[in-house]
N, C-alpha and C. Protein backbone atom coordinates (compact mmCIF):
# COMPACT_ATOMS: atom_id res chain seq x y z
N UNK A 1 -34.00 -18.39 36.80
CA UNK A 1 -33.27 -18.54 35.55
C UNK A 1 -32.38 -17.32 35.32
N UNK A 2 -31.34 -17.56 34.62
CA UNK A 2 -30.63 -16.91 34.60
C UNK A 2 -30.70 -15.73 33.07
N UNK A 3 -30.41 -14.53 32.72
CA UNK A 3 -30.68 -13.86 31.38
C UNK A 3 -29.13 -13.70 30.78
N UNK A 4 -27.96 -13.87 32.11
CA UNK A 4 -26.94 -13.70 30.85
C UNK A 4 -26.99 -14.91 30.03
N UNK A 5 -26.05 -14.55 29.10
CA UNK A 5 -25.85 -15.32 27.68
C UNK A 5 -24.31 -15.86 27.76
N UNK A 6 -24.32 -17.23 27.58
CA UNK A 6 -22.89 -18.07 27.92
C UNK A 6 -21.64 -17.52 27.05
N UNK A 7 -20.84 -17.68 27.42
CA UNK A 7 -19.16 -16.63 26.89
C UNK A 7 -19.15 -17.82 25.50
N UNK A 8 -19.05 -16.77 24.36
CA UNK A 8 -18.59 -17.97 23.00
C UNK A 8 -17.47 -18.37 23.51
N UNK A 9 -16.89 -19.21 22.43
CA UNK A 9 -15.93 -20.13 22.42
C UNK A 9 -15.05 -19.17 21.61
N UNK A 10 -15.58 -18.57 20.70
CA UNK A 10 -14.77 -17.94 19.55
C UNK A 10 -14.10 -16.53 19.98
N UNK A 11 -14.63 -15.95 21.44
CA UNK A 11 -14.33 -14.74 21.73
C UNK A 11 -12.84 -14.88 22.02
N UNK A 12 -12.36 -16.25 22.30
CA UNK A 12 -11.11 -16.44 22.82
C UNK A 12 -10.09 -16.52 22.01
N UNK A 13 -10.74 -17.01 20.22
CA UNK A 13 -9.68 -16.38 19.23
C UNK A 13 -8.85 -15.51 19.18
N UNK A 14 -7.46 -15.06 18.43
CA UNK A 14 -6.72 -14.39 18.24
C UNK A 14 -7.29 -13.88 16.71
N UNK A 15 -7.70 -13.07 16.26
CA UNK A 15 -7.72 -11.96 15.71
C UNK A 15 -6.21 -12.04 14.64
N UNK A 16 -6.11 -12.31 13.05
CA UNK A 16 -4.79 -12.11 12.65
C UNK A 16 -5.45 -10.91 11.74
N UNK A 17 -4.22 -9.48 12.29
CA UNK A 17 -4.44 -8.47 10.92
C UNK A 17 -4.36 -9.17 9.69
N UNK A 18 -4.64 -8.26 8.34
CA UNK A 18 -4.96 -8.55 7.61
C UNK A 18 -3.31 -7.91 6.76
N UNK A 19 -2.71 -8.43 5.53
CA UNK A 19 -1.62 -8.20 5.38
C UNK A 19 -1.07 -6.67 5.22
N UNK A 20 0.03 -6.11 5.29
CA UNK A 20 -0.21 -4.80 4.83
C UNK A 20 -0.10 -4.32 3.40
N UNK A 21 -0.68 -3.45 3.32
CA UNK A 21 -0.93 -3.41 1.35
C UNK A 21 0.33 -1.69 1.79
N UNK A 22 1.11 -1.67 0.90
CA UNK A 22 1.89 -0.50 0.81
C UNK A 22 0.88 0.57 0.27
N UNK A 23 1.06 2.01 0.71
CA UNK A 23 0.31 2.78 -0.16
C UNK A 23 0.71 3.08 -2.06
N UNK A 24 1.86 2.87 -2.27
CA UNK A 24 2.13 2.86 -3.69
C UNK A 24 2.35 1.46 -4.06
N UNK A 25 1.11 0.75 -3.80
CA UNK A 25 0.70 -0.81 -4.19
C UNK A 25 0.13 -0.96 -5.78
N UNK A 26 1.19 -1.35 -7.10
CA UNK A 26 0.64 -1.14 -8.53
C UNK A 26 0.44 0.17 -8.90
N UNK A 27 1.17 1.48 -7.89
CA UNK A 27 0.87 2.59 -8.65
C UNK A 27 2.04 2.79 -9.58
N UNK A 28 2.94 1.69 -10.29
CA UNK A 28 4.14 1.73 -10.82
C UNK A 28 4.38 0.53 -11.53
N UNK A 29 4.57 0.67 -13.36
CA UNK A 29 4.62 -0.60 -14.28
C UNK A 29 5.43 -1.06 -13.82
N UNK A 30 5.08 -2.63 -13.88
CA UNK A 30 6.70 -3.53 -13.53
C UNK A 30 7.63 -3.62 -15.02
N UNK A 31 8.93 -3.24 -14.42
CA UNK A 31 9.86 -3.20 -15.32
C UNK A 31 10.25 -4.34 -15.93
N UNK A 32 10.68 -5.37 -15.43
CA UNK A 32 10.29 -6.58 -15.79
C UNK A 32 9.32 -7.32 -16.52
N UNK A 33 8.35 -7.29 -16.12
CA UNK A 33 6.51 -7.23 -17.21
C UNK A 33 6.67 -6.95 -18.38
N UNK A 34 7.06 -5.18 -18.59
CA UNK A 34 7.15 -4.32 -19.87
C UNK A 34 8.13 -4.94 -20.56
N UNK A 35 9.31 -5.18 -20.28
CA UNK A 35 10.73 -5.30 -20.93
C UNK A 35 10.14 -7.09 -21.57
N UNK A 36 9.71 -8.22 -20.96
CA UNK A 36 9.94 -9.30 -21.40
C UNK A 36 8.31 -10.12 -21.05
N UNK A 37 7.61 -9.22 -20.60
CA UNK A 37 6.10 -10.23 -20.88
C UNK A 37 5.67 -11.09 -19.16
N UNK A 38 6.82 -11.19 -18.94
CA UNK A 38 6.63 -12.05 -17.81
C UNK A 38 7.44 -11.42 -16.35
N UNK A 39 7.01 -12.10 -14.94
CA UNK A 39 7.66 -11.41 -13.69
C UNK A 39 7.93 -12.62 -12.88
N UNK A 40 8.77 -12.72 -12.46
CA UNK A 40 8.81 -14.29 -11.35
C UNK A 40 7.88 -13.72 -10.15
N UNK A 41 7.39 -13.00 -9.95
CA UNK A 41 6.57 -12.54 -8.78
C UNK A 41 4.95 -12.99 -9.05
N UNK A 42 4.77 -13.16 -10.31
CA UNK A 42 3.38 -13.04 -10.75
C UNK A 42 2.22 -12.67 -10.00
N UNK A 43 1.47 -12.69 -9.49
CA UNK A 43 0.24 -12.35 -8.82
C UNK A 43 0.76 -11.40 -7.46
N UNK A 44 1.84 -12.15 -7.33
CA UNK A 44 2.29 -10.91 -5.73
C UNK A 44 3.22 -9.66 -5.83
N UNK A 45 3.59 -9.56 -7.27
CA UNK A 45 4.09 -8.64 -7.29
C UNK A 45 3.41 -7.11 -7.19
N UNK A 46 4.77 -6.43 -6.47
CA UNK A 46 3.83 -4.89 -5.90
C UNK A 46 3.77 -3.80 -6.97
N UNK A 47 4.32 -4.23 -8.26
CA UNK A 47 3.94 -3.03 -9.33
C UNK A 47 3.20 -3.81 -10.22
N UNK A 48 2.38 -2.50 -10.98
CA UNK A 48 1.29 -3.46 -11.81
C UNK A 48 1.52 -3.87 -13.01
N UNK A 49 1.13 -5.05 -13.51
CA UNK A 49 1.81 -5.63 -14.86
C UNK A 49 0.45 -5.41 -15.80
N UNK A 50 0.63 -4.24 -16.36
CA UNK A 50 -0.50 -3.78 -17.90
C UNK A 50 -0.63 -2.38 -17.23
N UNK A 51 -1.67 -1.33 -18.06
CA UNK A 51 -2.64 -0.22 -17.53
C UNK A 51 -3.53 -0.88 -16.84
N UNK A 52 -4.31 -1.82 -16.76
CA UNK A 52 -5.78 -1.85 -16.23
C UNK A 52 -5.15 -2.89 -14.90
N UNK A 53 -3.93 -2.77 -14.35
CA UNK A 53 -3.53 -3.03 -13.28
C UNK A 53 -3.10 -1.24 -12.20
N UNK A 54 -3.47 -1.16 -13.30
CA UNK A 54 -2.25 0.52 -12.61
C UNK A 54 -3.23 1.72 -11.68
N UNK A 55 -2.99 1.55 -10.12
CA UNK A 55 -3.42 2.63 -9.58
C UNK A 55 -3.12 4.05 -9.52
N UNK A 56 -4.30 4.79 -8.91
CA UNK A 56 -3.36 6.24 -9.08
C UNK A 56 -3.05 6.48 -7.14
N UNK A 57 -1.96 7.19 -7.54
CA UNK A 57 -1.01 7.16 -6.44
C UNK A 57 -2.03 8.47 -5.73
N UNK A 58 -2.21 8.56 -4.38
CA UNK A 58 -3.05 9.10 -3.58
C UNK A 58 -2.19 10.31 -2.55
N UNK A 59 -2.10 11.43 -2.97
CA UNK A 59 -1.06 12.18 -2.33
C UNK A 59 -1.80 13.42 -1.32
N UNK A 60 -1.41 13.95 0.04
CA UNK A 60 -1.86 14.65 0.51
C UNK A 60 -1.92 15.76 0.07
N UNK A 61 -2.85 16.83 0.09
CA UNK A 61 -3.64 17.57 -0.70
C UNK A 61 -2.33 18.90 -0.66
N UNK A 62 -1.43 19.22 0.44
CA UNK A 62 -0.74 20.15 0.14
C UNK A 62 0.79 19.84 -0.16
N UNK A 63 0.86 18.31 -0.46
CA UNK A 63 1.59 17.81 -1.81
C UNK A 63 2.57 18.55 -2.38
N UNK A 64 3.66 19.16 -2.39
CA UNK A 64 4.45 19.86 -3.42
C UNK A 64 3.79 21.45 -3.33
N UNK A 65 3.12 22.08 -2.79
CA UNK A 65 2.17 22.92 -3.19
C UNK A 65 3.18 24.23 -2.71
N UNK A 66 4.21 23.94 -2.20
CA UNK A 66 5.11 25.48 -1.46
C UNK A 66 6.40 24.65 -1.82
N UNK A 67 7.57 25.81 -1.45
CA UNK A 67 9.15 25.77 -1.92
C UNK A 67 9.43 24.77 -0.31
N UNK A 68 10.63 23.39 -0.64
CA UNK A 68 10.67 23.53 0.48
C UNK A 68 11.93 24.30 1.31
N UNK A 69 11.61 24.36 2.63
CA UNK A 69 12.29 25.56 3.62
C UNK A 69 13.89 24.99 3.49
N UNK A 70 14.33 23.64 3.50
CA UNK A 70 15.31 23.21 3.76
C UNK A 70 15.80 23.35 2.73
N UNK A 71 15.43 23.50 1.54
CA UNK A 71 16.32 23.29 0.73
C UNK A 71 16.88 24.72 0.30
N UNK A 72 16.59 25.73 0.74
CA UNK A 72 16.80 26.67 0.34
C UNK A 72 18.11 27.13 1.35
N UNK A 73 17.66 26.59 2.43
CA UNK A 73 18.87 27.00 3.63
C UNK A 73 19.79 26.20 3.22
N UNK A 74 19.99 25.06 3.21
CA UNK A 74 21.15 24.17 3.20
C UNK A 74 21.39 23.51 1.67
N UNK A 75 20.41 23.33 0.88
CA UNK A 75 20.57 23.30 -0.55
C UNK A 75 20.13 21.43 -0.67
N UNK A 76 19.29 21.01 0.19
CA UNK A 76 19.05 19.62 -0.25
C UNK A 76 17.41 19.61 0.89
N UNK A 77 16.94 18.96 0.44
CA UNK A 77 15.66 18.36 1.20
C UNK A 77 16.36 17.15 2.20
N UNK A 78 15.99 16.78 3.40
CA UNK A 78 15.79 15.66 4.49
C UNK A 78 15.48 14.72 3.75
């Protein structure tokens, strides 16, 4: 008798990622929302419609934290 174990069927699936979520996903009121109540986007829209939709935006820790170099040489940031 044999101990391997027969190949699933399912291993042969394709795998679909999952959609991409932007990182500033609802970290921003919809202008639209505020101004008139309503968004033609409703549920898919990427800014959030109220506060208790509203994320906080997630920034790397040395963030703004120094002058930057370019702008001082040439007078504008990249």
């Amino acid at each position: 008798t044999s101990l391997a174990s027969p190949v699933s069927s399912s291993s042969s699936r394709q795998l679909v990622p999952p959609p991409h979520i932007s990182s500033r996903y609802k970290t921003e009121l919809c202008r639209t929302f505020e101004e008139s109540g309503t968004c033609k986007y409703g549920a898919k829209c990427q800014f959030a419609h109220g506060l208790d939709e509203l994320r906080g935006l997630s920034r790397h820790p040395k963030y703004k934290t120094e002058p930057c170099r370019t702008f001082h040489t040439i007078g504008f940031c990249p």
